[in-house]
PDB file of N, CA and C in Angstrom:
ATOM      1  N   UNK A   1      21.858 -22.383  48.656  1.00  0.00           N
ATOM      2  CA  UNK A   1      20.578 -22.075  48.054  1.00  0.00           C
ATOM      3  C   UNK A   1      19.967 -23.366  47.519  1.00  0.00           C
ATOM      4  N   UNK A   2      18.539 -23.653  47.498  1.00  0.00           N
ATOM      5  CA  UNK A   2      18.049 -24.463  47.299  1.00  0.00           C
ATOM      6  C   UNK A   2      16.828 -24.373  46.312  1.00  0.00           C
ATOM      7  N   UNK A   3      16.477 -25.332  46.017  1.00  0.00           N
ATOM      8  CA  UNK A   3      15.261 -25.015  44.585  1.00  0.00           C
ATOM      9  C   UNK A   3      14.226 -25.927  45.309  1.00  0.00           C
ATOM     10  N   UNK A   4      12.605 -24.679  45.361  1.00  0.00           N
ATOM     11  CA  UNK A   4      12.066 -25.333  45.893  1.00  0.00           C
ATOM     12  C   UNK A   4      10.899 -24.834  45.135  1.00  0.00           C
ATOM     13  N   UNK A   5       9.880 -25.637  45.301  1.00  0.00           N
ATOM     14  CA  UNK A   5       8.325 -25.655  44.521  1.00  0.00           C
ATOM     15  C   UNK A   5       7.555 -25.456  45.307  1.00  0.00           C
ATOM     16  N   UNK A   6       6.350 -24.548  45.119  1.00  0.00           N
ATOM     17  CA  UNK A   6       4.917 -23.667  45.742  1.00  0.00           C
ATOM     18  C   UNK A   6       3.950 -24.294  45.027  1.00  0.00           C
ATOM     19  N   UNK A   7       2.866 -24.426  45.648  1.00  0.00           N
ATOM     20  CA  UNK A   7       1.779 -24.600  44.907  1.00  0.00           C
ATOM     21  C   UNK A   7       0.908 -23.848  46.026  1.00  0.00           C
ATOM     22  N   UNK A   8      -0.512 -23.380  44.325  1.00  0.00           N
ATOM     23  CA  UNK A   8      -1.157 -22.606  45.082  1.00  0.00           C
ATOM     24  C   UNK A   8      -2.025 -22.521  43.914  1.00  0.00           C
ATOM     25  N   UNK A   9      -3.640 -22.156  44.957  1.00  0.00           N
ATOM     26  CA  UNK A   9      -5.187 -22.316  43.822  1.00  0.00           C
ATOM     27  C   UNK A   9      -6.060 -21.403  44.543  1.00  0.00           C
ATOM     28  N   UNK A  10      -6.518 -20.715  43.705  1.00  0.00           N
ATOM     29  CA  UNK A  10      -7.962 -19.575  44.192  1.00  0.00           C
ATOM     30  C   UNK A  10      -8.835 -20.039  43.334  1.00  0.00           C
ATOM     31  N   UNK A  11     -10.289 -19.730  42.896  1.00  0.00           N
ATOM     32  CA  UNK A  11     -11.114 -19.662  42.380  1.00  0.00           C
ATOM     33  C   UNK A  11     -11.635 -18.240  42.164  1.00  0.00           C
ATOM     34  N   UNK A  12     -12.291 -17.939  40.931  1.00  0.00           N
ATOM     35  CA  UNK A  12     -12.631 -16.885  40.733  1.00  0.00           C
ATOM     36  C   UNK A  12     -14.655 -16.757  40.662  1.00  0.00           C
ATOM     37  N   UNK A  13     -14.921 -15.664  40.614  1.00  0.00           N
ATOM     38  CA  UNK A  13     -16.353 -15.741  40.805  1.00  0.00           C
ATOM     39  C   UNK A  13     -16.813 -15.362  39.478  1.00  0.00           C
ATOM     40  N   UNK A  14     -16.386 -15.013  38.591  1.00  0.00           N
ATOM     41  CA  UNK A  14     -16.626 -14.906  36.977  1.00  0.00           C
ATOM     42  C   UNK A  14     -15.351 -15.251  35.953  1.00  0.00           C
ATOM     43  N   UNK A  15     -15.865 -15.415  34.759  1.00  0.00           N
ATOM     44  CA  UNK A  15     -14.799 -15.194  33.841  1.00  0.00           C
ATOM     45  C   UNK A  15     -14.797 -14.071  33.429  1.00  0.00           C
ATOM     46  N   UNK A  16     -13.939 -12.970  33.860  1.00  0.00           N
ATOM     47  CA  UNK A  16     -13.577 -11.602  33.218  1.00  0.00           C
ATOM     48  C   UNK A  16     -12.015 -11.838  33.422  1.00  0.00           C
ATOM     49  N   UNK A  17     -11.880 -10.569  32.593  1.00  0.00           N
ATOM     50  CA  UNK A  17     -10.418 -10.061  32.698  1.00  0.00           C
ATOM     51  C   UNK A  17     -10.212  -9.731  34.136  1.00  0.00           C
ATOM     52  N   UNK A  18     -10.987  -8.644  34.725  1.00  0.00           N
ATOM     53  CA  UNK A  18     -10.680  -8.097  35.754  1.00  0.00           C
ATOM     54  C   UNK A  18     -10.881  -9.038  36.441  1.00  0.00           C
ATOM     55  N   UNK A  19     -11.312  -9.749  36.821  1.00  0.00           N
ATOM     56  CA  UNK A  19     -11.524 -11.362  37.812  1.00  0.00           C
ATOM     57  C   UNK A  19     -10.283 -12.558  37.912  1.00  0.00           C
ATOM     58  N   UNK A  20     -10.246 -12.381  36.521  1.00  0.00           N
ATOM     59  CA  UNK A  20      -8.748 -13.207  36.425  1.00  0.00           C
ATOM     60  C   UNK A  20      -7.875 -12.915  37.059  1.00  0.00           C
ATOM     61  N   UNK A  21      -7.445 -11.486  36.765  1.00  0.00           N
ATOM     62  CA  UNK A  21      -6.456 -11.022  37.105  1.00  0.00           C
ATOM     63  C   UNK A  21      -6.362 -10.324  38.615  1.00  0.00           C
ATOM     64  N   UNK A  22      -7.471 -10.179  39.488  1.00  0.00           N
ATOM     65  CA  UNK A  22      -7.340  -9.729  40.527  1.00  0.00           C
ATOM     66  C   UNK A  22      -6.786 -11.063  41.387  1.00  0.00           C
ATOM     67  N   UNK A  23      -7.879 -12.259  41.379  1.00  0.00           N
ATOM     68  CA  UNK A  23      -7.247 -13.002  42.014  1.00  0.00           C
ATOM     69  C   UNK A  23      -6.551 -13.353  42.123  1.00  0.00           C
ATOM     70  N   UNK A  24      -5.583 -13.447  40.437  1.00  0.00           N
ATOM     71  CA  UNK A  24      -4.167 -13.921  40.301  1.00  0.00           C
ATOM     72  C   UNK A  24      -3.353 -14.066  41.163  1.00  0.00           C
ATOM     73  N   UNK A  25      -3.964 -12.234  41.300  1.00  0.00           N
ATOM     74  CA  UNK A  25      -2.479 -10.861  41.708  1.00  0.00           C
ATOM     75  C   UNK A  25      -3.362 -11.720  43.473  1.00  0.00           C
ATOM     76  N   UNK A  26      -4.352 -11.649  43.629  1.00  0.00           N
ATOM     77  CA  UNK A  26      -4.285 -12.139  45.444  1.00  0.00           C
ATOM     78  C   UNK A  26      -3.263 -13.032  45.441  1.00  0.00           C
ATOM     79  N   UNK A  27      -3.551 -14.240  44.490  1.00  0.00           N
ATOM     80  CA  UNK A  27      -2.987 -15.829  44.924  1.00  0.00           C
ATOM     81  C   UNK A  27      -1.295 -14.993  45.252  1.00  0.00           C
ATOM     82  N   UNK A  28      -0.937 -15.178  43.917  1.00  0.00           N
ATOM     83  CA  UNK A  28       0.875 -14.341  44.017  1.00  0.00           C
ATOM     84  C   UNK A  28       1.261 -13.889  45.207  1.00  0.00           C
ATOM     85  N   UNK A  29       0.249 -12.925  45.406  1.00  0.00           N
ATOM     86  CA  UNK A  29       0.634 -12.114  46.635  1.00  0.00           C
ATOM     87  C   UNK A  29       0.822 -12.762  48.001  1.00  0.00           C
ATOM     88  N   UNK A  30      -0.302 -13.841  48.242  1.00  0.00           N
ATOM     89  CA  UNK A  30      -0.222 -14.318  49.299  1.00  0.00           C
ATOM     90  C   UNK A  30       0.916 -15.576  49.669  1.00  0.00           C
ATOM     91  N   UNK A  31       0.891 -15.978  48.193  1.00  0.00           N
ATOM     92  CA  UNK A  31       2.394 -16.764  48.156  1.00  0.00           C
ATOM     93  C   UNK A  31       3.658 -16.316  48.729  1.00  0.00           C
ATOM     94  N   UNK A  32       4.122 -15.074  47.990  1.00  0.00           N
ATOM     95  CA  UNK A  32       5.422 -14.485  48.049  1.00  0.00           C
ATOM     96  C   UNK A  32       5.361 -13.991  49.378  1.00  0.00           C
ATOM     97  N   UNK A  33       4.188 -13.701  50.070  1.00  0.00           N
ATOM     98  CA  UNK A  33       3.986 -13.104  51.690  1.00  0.00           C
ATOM     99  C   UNK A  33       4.318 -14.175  52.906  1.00  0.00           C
ATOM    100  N   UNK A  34       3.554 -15.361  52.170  1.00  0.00           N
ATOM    101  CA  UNK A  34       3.576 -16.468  53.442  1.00  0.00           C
ATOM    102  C   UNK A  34       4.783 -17.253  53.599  1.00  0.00           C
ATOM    103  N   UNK A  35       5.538 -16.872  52.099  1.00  0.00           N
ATOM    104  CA  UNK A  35       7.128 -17.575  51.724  1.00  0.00           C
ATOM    105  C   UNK A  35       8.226 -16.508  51.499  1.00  0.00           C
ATOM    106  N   UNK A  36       7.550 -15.712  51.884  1.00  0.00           N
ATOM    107  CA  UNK A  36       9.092 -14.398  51.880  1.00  0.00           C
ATOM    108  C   UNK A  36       9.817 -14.581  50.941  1.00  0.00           C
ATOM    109  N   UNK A  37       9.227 -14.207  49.647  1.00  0.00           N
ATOM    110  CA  UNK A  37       9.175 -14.305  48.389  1.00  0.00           C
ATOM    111  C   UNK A  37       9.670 -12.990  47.521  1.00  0.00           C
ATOM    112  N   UNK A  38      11.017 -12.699  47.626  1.00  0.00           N
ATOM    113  CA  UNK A  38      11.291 -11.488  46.490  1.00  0.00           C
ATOM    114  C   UNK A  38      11.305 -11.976  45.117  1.00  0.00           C
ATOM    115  N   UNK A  39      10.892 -10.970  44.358  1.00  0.00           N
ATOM    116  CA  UNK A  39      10.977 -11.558  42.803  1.00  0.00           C
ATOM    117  C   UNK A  39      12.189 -11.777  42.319  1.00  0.00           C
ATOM    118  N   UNK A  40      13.315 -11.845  42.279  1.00  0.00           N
ATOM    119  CA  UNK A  40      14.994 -12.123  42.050  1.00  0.00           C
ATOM    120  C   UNK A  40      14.887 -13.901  42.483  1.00  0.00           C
ATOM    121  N   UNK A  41      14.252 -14.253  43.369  1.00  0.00           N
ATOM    122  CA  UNK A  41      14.234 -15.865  44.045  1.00  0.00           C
ATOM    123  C   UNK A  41      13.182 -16.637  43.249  1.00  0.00           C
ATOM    124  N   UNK A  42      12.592 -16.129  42.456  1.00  0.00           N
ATOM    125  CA  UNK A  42      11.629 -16.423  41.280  1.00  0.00           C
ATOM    126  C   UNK A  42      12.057 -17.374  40.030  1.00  0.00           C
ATOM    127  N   UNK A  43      12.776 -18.601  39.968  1.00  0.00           N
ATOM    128  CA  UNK A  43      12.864 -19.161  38.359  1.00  0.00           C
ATOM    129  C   UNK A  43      11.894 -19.032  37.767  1.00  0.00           C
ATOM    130  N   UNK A  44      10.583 -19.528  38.030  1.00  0.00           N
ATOM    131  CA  UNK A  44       9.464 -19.900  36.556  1.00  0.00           C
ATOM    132  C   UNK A  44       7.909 -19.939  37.773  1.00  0.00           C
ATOM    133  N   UNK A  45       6.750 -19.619  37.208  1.00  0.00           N
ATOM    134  CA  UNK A  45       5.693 -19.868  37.411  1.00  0.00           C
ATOM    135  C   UNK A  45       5.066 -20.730  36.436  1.00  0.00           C
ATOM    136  N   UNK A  46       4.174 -21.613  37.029  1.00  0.00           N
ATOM    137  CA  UNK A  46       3.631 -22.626  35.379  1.00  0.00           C
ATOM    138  C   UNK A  46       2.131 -21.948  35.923  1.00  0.00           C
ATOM    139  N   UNK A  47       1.405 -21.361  35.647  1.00  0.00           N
ATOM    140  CA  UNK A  47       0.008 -21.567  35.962  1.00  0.00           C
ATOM    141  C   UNK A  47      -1.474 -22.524  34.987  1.00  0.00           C
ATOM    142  N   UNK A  48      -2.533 -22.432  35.419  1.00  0.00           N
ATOM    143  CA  UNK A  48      -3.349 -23.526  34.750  1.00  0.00           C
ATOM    144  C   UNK A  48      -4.517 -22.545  35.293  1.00  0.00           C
ATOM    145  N   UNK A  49      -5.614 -22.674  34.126  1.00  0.00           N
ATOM    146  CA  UNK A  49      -6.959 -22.378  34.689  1.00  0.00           C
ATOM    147  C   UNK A  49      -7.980 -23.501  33.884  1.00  0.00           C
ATOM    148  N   UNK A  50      -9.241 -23.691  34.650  1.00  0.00           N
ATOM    149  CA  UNK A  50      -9.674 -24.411  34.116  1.00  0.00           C
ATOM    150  C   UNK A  50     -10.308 -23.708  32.742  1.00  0.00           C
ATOM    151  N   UNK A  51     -11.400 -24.555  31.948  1.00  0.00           N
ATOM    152  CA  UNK A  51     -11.882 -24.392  30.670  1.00  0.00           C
ATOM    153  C   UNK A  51     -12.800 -23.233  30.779  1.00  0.00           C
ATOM    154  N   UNK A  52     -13.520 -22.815  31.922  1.00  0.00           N
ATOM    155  CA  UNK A  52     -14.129 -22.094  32.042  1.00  0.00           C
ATOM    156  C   UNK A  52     -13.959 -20.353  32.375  1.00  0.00           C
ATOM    157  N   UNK A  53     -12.586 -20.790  32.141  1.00  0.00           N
ATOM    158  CA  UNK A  53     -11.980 -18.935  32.593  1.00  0.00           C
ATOM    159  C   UNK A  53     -11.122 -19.221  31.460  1.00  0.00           C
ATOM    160  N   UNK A  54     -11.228 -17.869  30.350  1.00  0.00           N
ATOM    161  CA  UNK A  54     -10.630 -17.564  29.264  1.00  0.00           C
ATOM    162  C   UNK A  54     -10.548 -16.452  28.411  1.00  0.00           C
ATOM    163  N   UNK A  55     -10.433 -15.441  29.978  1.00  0.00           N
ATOM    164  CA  UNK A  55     -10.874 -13.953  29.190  1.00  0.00           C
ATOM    165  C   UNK A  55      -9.023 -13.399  28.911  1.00  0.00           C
ATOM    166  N   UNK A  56      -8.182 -13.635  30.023  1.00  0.00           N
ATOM    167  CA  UNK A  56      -7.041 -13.348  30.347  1.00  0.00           C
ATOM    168  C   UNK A  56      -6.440 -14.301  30.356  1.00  0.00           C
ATOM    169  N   UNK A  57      -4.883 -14.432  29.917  1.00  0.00           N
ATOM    170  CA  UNK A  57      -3.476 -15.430  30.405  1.00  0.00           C
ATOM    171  C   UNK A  57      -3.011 -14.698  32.001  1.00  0.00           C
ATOM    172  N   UNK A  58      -3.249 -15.390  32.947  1.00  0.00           N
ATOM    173  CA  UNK A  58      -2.667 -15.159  34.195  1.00  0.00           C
ATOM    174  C   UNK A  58      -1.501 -14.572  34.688  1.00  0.00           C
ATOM    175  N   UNK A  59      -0.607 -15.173  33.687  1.00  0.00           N
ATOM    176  CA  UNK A  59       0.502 -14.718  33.373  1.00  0.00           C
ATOM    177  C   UNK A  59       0.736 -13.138  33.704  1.00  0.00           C
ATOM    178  N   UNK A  60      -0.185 -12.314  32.960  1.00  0.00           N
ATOM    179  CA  UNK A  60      -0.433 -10.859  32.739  1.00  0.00           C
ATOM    180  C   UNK A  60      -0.089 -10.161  34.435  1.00  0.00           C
ATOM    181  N   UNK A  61      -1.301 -10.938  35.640  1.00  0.00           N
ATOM    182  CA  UNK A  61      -0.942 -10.777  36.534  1.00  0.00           C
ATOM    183  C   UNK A  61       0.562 -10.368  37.213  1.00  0.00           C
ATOM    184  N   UNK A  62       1.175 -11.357  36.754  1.00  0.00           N
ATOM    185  CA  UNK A  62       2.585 -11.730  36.901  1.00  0.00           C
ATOM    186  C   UNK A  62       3.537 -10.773  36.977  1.00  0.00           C
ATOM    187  N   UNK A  63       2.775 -10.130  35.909  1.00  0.00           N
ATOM    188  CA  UNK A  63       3.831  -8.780  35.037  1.00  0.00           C
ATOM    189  C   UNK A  63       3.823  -7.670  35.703  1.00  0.00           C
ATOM    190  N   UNK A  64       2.094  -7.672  35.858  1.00  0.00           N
ATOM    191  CA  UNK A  64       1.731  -6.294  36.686  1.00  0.00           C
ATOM    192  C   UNK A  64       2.125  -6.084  37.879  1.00  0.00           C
ATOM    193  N   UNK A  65       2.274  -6.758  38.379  1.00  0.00           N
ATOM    194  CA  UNK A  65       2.980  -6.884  40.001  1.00  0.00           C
ATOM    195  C   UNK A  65       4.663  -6.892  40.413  1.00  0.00           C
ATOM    196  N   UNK A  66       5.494  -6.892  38.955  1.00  0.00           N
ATOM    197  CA  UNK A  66       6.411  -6.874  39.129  1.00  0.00           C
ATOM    198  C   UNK A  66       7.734  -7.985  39.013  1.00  0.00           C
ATOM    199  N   UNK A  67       6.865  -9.407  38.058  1.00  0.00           N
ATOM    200  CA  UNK A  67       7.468 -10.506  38.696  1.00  0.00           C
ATOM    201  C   UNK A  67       7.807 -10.431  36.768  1.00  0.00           C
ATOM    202  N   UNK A  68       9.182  -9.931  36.356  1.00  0.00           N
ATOM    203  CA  UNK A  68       9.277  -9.789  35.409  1.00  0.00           C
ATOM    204  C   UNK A  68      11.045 -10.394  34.662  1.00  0.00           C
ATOM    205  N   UNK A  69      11.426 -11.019  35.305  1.00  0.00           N
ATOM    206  CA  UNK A  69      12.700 -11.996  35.354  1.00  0.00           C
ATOM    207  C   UNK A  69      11.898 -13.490  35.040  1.00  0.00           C
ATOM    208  N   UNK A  70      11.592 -13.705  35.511  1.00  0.00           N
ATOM    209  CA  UNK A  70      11.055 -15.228  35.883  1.00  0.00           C
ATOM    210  C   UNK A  70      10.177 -15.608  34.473  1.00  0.00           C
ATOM    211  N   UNK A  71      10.824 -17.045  34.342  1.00  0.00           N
ATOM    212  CA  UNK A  71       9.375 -17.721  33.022  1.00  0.00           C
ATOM    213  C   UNK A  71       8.748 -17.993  33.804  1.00  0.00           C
ATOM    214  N   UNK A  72       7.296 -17.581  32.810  1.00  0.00           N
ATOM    215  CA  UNK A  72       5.928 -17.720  33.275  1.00  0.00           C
ATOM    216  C   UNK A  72       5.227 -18.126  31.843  1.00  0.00           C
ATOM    217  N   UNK A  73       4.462 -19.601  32.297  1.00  0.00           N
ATOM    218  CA  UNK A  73       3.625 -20.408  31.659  1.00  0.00           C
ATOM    219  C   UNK A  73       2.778 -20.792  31.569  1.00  0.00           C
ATOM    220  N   UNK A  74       1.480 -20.472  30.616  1.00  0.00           N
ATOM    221  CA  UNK A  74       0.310 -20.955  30.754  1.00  0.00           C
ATOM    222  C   UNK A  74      -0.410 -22.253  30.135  1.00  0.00           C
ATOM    223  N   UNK A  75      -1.189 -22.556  30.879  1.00  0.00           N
ATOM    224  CA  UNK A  75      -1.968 -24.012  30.521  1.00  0.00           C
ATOM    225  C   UNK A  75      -3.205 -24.257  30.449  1.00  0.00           C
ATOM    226  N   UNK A  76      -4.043 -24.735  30.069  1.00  0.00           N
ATOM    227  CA  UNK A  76      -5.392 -25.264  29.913  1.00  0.00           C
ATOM    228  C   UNK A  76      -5.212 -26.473  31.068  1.00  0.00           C
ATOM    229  N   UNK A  77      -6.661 -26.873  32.366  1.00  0.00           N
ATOM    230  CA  UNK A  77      -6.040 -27.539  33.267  1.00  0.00           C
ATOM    231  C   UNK A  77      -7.013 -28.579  32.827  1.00  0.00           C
ATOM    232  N   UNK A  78      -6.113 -29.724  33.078  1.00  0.00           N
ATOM    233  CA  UNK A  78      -7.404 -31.172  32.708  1.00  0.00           C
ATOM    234  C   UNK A  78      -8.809 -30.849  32.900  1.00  0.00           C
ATOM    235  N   UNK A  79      -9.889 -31.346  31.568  1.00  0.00           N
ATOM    236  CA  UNK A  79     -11.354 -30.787  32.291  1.00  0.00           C
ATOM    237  C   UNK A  79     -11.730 -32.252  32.944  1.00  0.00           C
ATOM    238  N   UNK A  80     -11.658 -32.736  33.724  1.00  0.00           N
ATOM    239  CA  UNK A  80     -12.245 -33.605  34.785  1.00  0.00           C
ATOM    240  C   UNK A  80     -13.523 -33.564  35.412  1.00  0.00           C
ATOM    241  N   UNK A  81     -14.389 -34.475  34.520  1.00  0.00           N
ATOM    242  CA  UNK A  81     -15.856 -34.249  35.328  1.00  0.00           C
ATOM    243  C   UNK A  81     -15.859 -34.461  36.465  1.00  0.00           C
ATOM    244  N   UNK A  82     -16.719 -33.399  37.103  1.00  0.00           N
ATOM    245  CA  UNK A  82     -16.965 -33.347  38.587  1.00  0.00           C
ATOM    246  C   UNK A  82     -15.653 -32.360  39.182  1.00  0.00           C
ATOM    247  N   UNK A  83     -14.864 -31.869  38.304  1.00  0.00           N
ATOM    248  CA  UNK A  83     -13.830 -31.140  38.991  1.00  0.00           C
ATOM    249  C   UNK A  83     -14.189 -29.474  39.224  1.00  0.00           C
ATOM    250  N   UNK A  84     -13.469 -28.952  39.987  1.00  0.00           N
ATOM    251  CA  UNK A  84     -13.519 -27.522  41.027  1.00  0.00           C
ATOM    252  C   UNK A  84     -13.785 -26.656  39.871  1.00  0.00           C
ATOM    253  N   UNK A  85     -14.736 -25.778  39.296  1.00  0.00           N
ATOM    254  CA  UNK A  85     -14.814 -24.906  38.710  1.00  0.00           C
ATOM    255  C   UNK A  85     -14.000 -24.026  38.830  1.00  0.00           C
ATOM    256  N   UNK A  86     -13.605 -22.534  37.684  1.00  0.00           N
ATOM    257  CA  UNK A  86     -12.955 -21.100  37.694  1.00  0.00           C
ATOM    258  C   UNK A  86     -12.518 -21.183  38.924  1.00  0.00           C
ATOM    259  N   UNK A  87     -11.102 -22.183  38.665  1.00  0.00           N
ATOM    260  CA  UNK A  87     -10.249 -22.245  39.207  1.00  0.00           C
ATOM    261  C   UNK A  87      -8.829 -22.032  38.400  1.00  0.00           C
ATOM    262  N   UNK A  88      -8.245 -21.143  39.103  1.00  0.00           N
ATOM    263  CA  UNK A  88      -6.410 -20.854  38.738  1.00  0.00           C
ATOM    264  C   UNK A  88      -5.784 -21.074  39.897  1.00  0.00           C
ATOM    265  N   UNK A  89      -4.574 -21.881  38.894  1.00  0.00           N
ATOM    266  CA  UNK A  89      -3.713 -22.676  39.784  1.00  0.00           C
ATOM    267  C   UNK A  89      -2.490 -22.271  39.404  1.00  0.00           C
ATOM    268  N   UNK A  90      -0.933 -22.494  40.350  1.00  0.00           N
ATOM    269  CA  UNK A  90      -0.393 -21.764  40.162  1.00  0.00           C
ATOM    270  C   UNK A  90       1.173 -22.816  40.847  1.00  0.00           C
ATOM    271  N   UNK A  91       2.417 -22.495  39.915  1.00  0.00           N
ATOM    272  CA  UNK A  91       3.721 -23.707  40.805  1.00  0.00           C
ATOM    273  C   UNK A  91       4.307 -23.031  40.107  1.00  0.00           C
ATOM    274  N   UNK A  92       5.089 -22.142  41.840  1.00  0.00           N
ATOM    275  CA  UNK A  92       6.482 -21.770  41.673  1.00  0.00           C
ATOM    276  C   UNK A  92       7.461 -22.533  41.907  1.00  0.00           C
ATOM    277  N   UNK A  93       8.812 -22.214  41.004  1.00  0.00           N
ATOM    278  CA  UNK A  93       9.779 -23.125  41.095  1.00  0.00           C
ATOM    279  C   UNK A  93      11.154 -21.600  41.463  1.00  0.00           C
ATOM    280  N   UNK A  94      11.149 -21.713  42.911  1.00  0.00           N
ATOM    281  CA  UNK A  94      12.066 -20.877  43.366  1.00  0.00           C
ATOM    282  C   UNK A  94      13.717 -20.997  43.723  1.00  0.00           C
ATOM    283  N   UNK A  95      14.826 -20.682  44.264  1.00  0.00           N
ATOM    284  CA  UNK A  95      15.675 -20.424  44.843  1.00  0.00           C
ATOM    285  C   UNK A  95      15.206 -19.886  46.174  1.00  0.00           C
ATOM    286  N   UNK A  96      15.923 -20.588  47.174  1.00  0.00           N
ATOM    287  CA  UNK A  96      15.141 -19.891  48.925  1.00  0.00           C
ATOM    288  C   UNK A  96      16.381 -20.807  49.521  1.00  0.00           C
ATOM    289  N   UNK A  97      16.383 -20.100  50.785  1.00  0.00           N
ATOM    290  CA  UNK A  97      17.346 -20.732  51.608  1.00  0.00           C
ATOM    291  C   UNK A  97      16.686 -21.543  52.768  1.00  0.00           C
ATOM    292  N   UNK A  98      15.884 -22.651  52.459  1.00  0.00           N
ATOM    293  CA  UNK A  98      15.092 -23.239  52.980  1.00  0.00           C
ATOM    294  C   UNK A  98      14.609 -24.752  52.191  1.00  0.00           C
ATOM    295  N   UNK A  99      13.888 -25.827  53.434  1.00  0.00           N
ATOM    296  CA  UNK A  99      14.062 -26.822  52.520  1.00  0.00           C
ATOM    297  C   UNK A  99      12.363 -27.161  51.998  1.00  0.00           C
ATOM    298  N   UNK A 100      12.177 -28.021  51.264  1.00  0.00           N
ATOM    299  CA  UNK A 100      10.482 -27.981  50.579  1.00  0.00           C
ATOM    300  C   UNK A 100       9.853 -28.317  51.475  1.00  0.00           C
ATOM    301  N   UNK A 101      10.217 -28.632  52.478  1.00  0.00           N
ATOM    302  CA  UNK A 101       9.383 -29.220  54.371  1.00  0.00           C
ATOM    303  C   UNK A 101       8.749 -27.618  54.432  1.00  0.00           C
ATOM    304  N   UNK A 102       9.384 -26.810  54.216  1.00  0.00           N
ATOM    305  CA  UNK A 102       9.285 -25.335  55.055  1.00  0.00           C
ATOM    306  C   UNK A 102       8.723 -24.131  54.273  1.00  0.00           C
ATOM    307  N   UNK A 103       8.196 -24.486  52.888  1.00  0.00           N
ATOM    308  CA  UNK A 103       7.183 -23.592  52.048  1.00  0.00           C
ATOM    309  C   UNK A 103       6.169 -24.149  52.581  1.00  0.00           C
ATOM    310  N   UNK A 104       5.397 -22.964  52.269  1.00  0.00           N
ATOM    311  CA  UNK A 104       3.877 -23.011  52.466  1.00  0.00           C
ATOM    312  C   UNK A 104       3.046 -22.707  51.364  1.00  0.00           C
ATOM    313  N   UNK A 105       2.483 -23.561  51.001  1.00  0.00           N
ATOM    314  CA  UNK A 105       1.291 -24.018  49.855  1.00  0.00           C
ATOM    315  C   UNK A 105      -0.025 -22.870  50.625  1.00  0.00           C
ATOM    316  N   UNK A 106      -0.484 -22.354  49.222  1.00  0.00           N
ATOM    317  CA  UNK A 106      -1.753 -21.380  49.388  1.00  0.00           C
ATOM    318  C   UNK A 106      -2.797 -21.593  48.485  1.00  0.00           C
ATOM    319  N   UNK A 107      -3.712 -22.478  49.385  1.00  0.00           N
ATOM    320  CA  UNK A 107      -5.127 -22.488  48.708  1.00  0.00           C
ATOM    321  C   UNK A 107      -6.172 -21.408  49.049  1.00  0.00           C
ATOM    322  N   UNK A 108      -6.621 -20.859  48.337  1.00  0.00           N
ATOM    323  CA  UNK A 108      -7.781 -19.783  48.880  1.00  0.00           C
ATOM    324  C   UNK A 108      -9.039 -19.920  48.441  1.00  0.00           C
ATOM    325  N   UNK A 109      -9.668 -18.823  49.194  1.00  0.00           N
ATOM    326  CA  UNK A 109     -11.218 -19.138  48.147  1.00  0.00           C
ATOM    327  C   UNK A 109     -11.765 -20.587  48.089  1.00  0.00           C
ATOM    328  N   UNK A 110     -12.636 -21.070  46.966  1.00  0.00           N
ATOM    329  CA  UNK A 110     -13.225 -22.165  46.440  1.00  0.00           C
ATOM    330  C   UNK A 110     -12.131 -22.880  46.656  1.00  0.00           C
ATOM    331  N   UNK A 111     -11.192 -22.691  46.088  1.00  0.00           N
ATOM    332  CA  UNK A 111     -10.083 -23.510  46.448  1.00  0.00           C
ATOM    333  C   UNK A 111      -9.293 -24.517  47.567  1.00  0.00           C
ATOM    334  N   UNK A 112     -10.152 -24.279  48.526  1.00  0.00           N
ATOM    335  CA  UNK A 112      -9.323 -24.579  49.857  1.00  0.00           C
ATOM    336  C   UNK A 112      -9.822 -26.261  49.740  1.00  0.00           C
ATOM    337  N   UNK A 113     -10.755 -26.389  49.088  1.00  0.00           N
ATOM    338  CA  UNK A 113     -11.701 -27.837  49.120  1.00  0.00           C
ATOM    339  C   UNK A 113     -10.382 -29.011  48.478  1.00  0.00           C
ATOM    340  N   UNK A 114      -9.152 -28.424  47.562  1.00  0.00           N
ATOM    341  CA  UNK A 114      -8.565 -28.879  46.928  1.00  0.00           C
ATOM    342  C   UNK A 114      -6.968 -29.203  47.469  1.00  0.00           C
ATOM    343  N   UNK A 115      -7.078 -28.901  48.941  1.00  0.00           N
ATOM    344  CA  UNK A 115      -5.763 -29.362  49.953  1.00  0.00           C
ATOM    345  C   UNK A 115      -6.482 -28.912  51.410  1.00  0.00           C
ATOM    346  N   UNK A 116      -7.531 -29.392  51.941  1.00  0.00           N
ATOM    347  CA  UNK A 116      -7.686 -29.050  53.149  1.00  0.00           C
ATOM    348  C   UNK A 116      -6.798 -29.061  54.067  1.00  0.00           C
ATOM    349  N   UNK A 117      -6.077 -29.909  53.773  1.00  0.00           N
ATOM    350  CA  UNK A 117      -5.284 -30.063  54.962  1.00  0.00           C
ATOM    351  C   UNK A 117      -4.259 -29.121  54.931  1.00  0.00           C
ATOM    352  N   UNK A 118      -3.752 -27.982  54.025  1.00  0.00           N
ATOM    353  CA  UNK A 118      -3.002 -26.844  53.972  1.00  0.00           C
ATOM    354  C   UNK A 118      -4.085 -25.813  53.881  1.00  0.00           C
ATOM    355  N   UNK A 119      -5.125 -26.139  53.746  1.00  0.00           N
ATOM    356  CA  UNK A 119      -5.930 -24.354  53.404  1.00  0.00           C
ATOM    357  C   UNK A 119      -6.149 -23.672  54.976  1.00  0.00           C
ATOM    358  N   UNK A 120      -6.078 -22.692  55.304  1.00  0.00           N
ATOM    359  CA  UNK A 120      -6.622 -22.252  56.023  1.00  0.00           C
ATOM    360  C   UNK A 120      -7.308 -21.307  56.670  1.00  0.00           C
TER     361      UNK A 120
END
């Protein structure tokens, strides 16, 4: 078994609760889908949103979906002028029987501007 790290960013189209948390639950989802991702292979999520989304902790997502073993951490993300708006970002730190060559990083949404070369 090996310990390996995800990264992954959506953007949201408002600051609400329900906005936060839907996309969250997309980003998560599409993670654990594209990386064959059970929640038991889960150590820790760190997530980050920028300054402009602050209705919900992301985290919450996390819970609702089932991912309830694992630390999960939230952050305020550098405000960097000129940087990607209501954006949540997201780094899993897993167990997988696979090496970090062979995860797949998930940018979505607004997001994709922020790893083109993995978004797709």
């Amino acid at each position: 078994m090996s310990v390996v790290c995800i990264r992954g960013a959506i953007t949201a189209n408002e600051n609400s609760k329900e906005e936060i948390l839907n996309k969250t639950e997309m980003l998560l989802k599409a993670i654990n889908e594209a990386n064959n991702i059970n929640d038991e292979d889960i150590v820790s999520i760190v997530f980050t949103m920028t300054k402009d989304l602050n209705k919900v902790y992301p985290a919450v997502a996390a819970r609702k979906i089932g991912i309830t073993q694992a630390a999960l951490l939230c952050y305020q993300e550098l405000d960097i002028e000129g940087s990607l708006e209501k954006c949540i970002r997201v780094m899993y730190t897993c167990e997988k029987d696979c090496s970090q060559k062979d995860v797949k990083h998930i940018y979505l949404e607004g997001a994709k501007v922020l790893r083109p070369d993995l978004a797709k």
